[in-house]
C-alpha atoms as a PDB file:
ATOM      1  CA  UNK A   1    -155.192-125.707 210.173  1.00  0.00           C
ATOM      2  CA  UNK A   2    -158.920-125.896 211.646  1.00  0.00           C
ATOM      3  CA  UNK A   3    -157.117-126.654 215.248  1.00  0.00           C
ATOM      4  CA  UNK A   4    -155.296-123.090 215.116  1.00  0.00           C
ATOM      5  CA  UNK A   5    -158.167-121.602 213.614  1.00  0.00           C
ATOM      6  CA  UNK A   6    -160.231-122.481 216.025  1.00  0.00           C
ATOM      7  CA  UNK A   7    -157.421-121.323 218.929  1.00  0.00           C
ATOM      8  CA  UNK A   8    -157.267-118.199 217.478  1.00  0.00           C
ATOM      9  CA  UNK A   9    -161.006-117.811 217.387  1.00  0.00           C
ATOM     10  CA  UNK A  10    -161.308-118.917 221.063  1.00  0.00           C
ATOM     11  CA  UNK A  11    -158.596-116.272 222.031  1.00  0.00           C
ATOM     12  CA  UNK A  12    -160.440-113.577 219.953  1.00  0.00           C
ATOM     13  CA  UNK A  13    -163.329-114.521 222.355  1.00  0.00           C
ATOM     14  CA  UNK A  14    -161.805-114.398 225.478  1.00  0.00           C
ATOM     15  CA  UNK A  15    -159.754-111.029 224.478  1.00  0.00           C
ATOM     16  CA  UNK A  16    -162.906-108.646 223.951  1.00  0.00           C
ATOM     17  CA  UNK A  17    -164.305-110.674 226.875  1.00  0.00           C
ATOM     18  CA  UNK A  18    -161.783-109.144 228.666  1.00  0.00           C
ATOM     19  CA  UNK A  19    -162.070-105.659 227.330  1.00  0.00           C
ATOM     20  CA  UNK A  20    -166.138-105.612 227.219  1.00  0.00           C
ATOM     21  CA  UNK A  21    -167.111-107.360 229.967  1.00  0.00           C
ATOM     22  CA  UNK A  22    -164.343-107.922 233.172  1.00  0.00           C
ATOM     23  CA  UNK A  23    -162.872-104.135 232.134  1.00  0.00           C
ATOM     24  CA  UNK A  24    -166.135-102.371 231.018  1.00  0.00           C
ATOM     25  CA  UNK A  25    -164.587-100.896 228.083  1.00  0.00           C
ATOM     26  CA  UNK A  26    -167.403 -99.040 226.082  1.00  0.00           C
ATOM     27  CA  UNK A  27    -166.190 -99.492 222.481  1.00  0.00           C
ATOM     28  CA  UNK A  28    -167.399 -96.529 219.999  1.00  0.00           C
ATOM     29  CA  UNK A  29    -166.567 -97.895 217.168  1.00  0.00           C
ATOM     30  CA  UNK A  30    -165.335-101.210 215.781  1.00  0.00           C
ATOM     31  CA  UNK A  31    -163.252-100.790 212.710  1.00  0.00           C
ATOM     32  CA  UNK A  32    -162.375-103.406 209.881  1.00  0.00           C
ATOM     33  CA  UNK A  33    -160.884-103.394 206.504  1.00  0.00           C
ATOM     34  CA  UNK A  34    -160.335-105.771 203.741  1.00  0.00           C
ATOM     35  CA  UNK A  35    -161.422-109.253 203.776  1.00  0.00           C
ATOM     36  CA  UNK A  36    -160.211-110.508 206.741  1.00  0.00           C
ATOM     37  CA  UNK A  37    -161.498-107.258 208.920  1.00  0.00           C
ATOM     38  CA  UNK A  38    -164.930-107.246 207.848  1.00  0.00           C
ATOM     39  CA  UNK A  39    -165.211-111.062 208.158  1.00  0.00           C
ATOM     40  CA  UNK A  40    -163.718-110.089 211.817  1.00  0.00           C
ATOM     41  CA  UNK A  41    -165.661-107.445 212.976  1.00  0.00           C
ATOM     42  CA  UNK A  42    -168.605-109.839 211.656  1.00  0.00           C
ATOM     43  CA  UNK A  43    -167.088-111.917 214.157  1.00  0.00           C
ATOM     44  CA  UNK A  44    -166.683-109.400 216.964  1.00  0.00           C
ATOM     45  CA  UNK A  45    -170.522-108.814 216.871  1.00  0.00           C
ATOM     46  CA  UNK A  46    -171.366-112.148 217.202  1.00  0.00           C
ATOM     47  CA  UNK A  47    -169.385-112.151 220.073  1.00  0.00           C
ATOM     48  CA  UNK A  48    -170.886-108.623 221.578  1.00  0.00           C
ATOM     49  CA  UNK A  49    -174.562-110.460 221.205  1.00  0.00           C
ATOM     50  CA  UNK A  50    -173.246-113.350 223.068  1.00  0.00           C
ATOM     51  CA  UNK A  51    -172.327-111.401 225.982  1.00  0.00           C
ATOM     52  CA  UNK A  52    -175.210-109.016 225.445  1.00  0.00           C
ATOM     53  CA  UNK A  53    -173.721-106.066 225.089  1.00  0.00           C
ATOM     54  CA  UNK A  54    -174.391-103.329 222.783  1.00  0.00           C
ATOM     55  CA  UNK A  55    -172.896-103.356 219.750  1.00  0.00           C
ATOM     56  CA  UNK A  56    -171.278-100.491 218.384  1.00  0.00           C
ATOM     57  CA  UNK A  57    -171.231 -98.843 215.229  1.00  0.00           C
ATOM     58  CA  UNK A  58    -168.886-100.294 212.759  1.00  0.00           C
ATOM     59  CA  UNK A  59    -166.845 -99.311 210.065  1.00  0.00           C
ATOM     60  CA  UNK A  60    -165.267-101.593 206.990  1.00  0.00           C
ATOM     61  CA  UNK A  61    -163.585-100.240 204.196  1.00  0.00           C
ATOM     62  CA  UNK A  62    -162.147-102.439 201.074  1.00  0.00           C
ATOM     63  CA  UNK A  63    -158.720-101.070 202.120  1.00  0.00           C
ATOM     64  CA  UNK A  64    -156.062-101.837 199.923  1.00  0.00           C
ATOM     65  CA  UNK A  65    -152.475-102.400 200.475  1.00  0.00           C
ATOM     66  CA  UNK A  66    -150.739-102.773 196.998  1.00  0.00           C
ATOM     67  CA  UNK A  67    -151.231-102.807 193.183  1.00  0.00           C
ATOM     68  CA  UNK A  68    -151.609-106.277 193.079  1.00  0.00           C
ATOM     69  CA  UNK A  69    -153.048-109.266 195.003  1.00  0.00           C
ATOM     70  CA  UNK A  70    -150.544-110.566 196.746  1.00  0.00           C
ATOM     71  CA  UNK A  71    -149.239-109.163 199.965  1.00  0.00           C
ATOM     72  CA  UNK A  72    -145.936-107.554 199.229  1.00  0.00           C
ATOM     73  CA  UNK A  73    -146.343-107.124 195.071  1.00  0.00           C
ATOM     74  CA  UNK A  74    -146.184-104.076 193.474  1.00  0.00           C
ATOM     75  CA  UNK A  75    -146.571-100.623 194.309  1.00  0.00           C
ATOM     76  CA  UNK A  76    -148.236 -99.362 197.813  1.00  0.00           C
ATOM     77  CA  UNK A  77    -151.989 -98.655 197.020  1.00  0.00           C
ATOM     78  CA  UNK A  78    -152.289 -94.918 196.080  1.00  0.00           C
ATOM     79  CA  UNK A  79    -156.160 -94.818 195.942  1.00  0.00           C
ATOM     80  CA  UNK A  80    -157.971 -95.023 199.260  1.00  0.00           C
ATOM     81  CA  UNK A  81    -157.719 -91.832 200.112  1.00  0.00           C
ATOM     82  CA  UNK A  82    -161.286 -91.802 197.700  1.00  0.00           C
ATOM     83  CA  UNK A  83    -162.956 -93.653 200.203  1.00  0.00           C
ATOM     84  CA  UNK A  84    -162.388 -90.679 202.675  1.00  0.00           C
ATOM     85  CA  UNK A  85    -166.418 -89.202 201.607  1.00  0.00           C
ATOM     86  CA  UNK A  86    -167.625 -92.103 202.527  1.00  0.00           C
ATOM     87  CA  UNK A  87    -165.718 -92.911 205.841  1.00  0.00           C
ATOM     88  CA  UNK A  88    -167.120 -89.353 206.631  1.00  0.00           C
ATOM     89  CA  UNK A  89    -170.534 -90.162 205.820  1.00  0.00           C
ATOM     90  CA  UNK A  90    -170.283 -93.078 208.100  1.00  0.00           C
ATOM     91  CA  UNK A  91    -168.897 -90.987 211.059  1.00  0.00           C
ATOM     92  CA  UNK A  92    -171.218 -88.752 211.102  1.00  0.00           C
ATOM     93  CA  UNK A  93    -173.844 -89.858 213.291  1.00  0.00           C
ATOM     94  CA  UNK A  94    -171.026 -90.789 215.723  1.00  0.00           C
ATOM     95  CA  UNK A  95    -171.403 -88.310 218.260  1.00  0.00           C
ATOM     96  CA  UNK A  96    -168.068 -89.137 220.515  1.00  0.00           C
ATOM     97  CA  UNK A  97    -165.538 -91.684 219.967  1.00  0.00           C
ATOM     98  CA  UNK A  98    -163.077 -92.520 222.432  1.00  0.00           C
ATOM     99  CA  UNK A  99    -162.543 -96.520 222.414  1.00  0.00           C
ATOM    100  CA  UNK A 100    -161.938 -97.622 218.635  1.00  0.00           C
ATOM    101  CA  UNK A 101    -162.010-101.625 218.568  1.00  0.00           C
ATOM    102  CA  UNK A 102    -159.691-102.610 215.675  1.00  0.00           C
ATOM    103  CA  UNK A 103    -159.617-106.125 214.453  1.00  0.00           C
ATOM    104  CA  UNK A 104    -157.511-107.870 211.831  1.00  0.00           C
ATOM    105  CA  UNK A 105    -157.068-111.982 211.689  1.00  0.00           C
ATOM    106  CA  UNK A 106    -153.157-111.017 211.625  1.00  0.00           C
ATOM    107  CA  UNK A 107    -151.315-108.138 212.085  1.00  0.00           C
ATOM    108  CA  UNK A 108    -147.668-107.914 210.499  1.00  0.00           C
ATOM    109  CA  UNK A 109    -146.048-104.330 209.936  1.00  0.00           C
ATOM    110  CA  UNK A 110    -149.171-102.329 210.590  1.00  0.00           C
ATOM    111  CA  UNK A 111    -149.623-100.646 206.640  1.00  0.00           C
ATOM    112  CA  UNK A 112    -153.086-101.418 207.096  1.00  0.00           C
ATOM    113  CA  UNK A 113    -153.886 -99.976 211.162  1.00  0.00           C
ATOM    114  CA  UNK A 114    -151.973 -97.166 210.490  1.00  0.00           C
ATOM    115  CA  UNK A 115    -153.622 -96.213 206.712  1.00  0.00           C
ATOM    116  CA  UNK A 116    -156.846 -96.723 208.560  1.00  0.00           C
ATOM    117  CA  UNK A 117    -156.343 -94.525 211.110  1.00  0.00           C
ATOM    118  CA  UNK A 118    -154.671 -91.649 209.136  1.00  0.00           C
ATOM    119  CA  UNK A 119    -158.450 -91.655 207.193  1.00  0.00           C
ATOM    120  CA  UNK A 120    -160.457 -91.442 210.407  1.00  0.00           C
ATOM    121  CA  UNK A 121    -158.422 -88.702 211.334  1.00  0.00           C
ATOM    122  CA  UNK A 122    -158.858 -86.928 207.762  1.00  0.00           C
ATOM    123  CA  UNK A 123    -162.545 -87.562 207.991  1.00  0.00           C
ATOM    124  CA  UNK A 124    -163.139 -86.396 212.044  1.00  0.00           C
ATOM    125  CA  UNK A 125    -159.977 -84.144 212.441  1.00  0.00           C
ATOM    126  CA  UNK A 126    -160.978 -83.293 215.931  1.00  0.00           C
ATOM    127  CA  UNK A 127    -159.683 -86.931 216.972  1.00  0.00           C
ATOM    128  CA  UNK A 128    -156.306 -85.459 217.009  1.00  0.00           C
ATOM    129  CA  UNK A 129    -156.707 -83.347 219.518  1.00  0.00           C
ATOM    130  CA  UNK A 130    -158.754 -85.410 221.428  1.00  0.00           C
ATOM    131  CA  UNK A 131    -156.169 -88.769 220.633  1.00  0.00           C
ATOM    132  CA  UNK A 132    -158.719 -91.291 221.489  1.00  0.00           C
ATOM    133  CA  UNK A 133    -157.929 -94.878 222.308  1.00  0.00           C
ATOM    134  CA  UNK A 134    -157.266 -97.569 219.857  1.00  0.00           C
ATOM    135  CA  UNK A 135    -157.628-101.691 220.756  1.00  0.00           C
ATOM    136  CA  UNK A 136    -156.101-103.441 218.050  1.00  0.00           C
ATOM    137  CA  UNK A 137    -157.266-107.009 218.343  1.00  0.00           C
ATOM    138  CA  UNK A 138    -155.182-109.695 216.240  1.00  0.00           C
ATOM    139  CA  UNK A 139    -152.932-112.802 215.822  1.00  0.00           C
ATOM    140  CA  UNK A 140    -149.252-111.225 216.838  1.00  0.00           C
ATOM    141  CA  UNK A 141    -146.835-111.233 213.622  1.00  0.00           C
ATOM    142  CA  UNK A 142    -143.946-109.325 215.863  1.00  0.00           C
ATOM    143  CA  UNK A 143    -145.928-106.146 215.064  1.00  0.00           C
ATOM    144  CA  UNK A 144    -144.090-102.540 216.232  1.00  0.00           C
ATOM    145  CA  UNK A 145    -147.398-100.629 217.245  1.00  0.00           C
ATOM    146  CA  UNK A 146    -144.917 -97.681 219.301  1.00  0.00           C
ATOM    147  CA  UNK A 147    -144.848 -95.713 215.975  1.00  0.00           C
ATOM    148  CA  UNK A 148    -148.972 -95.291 215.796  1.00  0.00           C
ATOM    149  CA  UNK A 149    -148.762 -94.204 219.253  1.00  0.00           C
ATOM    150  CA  UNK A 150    -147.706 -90.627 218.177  1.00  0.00           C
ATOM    151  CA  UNK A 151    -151.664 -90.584 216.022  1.00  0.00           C
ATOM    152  CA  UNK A 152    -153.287 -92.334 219.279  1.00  0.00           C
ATOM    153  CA  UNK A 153    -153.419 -93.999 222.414  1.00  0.00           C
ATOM    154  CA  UNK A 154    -152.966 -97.846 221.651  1.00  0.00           C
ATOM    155  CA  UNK A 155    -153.573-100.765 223.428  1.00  0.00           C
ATOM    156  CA  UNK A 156    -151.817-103.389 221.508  1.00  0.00           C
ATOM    157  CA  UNK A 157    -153.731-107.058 222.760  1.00  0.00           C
ATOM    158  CA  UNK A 158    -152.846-110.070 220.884  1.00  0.00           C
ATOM    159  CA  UNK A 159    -155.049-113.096 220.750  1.00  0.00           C
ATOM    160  CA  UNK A 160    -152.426-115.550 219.522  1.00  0.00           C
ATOM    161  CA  UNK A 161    -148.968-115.793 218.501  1.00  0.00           C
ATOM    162  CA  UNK A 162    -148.424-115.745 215.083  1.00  0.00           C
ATOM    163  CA  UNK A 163    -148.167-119.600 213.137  1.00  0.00           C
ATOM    164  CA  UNK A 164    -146.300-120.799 210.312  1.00  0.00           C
ATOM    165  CA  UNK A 165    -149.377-119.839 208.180  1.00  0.00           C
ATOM    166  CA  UNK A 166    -151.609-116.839 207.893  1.00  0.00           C
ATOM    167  CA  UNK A 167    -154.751-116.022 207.690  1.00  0.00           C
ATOM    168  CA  UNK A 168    -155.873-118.810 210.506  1.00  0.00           C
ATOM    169  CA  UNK A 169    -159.152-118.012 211.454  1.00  0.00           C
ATOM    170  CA  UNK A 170    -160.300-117.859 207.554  1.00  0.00           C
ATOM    171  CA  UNK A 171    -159.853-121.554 208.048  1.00  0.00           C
ATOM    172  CA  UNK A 172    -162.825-121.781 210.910  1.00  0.00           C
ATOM    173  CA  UNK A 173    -165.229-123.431 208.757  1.00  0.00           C
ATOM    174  CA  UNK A 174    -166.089-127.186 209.863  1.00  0.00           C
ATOM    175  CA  UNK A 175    -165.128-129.590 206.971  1.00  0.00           C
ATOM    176  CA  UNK A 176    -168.509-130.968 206.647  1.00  0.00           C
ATOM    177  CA  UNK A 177    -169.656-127.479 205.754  1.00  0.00           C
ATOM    178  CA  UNK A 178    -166.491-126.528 203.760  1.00  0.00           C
ATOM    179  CA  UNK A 179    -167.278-130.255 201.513  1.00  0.00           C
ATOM    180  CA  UNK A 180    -170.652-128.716 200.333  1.00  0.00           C
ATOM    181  CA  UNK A 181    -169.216-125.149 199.550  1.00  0.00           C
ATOM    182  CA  UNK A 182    -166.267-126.868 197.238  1.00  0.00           C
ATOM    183  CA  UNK A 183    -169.180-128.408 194.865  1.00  0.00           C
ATOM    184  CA  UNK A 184    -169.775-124.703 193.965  1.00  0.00           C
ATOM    185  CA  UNK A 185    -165.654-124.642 193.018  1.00  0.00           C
ATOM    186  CA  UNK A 186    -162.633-123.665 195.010  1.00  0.00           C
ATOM    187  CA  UNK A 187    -162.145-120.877 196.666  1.00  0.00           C
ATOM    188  CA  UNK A 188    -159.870-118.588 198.602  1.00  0.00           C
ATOM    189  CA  UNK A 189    -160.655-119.504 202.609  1.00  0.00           C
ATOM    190  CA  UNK A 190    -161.239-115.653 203.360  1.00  0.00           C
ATOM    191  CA  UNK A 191    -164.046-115.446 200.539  1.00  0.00           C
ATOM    192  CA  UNK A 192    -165.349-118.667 201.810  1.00  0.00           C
ATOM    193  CA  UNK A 193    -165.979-117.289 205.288  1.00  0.00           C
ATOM    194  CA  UNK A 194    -166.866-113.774 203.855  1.00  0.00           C
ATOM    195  CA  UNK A 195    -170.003-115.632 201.959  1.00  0.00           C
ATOM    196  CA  UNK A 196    -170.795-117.672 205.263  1.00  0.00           C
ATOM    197  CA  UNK A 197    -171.241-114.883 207.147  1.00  0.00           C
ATOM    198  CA  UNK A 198    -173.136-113.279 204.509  1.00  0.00           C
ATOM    199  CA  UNK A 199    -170.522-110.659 203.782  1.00  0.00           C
ATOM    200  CA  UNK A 200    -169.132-109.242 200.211  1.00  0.00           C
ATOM    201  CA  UNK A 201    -165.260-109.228 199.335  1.00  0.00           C
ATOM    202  CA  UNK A 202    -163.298-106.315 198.232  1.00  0.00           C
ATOM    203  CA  UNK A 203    -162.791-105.141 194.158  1.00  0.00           C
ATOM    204  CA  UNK A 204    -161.338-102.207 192.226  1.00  0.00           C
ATOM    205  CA  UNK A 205    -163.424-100.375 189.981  1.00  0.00           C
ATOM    206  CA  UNK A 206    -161.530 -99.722 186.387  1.00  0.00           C
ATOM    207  CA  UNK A 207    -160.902 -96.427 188.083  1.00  0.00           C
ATOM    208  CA  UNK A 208    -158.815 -97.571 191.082  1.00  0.00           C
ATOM    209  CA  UNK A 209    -161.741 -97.296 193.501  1.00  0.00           C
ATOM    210  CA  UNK A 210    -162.114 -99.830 196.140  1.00  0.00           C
ATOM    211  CA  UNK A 211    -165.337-101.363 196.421  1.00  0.00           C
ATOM    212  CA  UNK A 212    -167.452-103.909 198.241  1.00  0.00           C
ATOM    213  CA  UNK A 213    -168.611-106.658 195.516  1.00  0.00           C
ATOM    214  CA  UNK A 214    -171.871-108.902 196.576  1.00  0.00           C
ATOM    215  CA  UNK A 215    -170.899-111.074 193.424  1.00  0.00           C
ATOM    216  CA  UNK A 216    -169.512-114.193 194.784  1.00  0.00           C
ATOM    217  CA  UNK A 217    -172.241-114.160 197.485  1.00  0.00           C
ATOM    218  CA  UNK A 218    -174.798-113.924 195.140  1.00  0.00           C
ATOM    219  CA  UNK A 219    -173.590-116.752 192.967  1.00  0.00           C
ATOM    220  CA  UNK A 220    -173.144-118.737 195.543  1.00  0.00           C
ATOM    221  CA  UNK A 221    -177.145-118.695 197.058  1.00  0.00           C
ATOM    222  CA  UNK A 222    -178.200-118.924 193.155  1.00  0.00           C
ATOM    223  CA  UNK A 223    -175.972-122.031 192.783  1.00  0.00           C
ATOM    224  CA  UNK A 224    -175.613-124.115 196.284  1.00  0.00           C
ATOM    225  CA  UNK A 225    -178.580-125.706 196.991  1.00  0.00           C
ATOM    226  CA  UNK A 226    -179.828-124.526 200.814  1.00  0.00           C
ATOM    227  CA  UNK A 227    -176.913-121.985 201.002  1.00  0.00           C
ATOM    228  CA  UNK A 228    -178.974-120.165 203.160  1.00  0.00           C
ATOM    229  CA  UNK A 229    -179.533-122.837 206.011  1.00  0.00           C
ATOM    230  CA  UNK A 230    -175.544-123.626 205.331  1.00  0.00           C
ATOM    231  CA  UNK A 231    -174.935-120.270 206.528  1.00  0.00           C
ATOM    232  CA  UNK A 232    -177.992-120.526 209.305  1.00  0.00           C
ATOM    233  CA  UNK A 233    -175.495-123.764 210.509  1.00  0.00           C
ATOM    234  CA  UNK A 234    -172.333-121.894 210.524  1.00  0.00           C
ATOM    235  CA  UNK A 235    -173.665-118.909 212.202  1.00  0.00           C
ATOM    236  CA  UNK A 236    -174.664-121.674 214.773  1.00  0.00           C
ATOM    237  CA  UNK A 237    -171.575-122.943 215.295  1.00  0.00           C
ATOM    238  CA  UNK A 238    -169.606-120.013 215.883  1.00  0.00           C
ATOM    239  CA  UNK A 239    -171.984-119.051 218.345  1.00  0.00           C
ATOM    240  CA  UNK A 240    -171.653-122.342 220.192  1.00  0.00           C
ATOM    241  CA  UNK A 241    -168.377-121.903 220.102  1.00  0.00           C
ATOM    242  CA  UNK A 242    -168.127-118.396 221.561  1.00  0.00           C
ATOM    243  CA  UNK A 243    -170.277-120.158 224.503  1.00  0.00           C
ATOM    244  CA  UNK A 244    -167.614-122.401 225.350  1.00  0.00           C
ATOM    245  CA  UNK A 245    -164.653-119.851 224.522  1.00  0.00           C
ATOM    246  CA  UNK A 246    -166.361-117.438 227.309  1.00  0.00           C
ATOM    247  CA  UNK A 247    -164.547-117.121 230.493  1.00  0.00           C
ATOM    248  CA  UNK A 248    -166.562-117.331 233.721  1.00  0.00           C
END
């Protein structure tokens, strides 16, 4: 699973290459949500500061799909429209957006992209006037982007073609690092990576708010010895890796 993950990753690399670099795109605002999006636009960052070029404001919001934990159980999530003050807040000091950068490890039948992109639109309603561009960055899962393109301009640009399994790049981290994490206990790949890249995972309140929650991470530095040089060694490795991924 480290082989794909590590395809994926490379392609991840060479796509905002593309976009950034070779076609001078100049991204406003690089959006994320969930687990897997904020570890990726972690990710995309690392890759802007590779290539030296400015990163953008971002924006990651504990979006939830459904009730429950697993992708397809229960209900559809009824409560992120109380994150809308705080996407506001965020967008604020965003004079002009234009190019949105949104990345996902995965994208399947777009509930997430789309619920995203209705709440930028409640919080800056000019956008849909001014339909800005949106790059949606992620592994291909036979995704039908045509029916966002009546909220925005997209450019659809797949990294990868979607595997047998999900979630790919969660599965990034070297084994020799991954050995030392699993003497803390086991845990989910995407909170793994989260807490490598020094990054909280999402939570509900008791009133149905979604929230960012630093408890894991903070465990994990009070518990693993040297956490923070484990990270310092991860961090290192992606970044060789986005050396090597570059395209001339």
């Amino acid at each position: 699973m480290q082989e794909k993950a590590k395809s994926n990753f490379e392609g991840l690399v060479r796509i905002i290459t593309s976009l950034v670099r070779d076609k001078k795109i100049q991204v406003d605002l690089i959006v994320g949500a969930g687990n897997t999006g904020i570890a990726m636009v972690k990710l995309s960052e690392l890759i802007f500061d590779e290539l030296n070029i400015h990163i953008p404001p971002k924006l990651v919001i504990p979006y939830y799909r459904f009730t429950k934990a697993h992708v397809g159980e229960g209900e559809p999530f009824q409560y992120n429209n109380i994150l809308l003050p705080e996407i506001k807040e965020k967008l604020s000091s965003i004079e002009n957006i234009q190019n949105i950068l949104f990345v996902d490890d995965e994208i399947g039948g777009g509930r997430t992209v789309k619920g995203v992109i209705e709440l930028i639109f409640q919080a800056r309603q000019e956008l849909s006037q001014n339909k800005p561009t949106l790059y949606i960055v992620a592994e291909d899962r036979s995704y039908n982007w045509q029916g966002l393109s009546t909220l925005i301009n997209v450019q659809y640009c797949p990294f990868a073609e979607g595997g047998p399994r999900g979630n790919a790049i969660s599965h990034i981290v070297p084994s020799e690092i991954h050995e030392i994490i699993k003497t803390y206990g086991s845990l989910d790949p995407k909170e793994e990576l989260n807490a490598l890249l020094d990054l909280p995972i999402k939570d509900k309140k008791e009133d149905e708010k979604p929230i960012w929650s630093y408890d894991l991470l903070n465990d994990l530095k009070l518990k693993v010895a040297n956490f923070h040089e484990i990270q310092s060694k991860f961090e290192s490795y992606l970044r060789d890796l986005i050396k090597e991924s570059t395209p001339n």
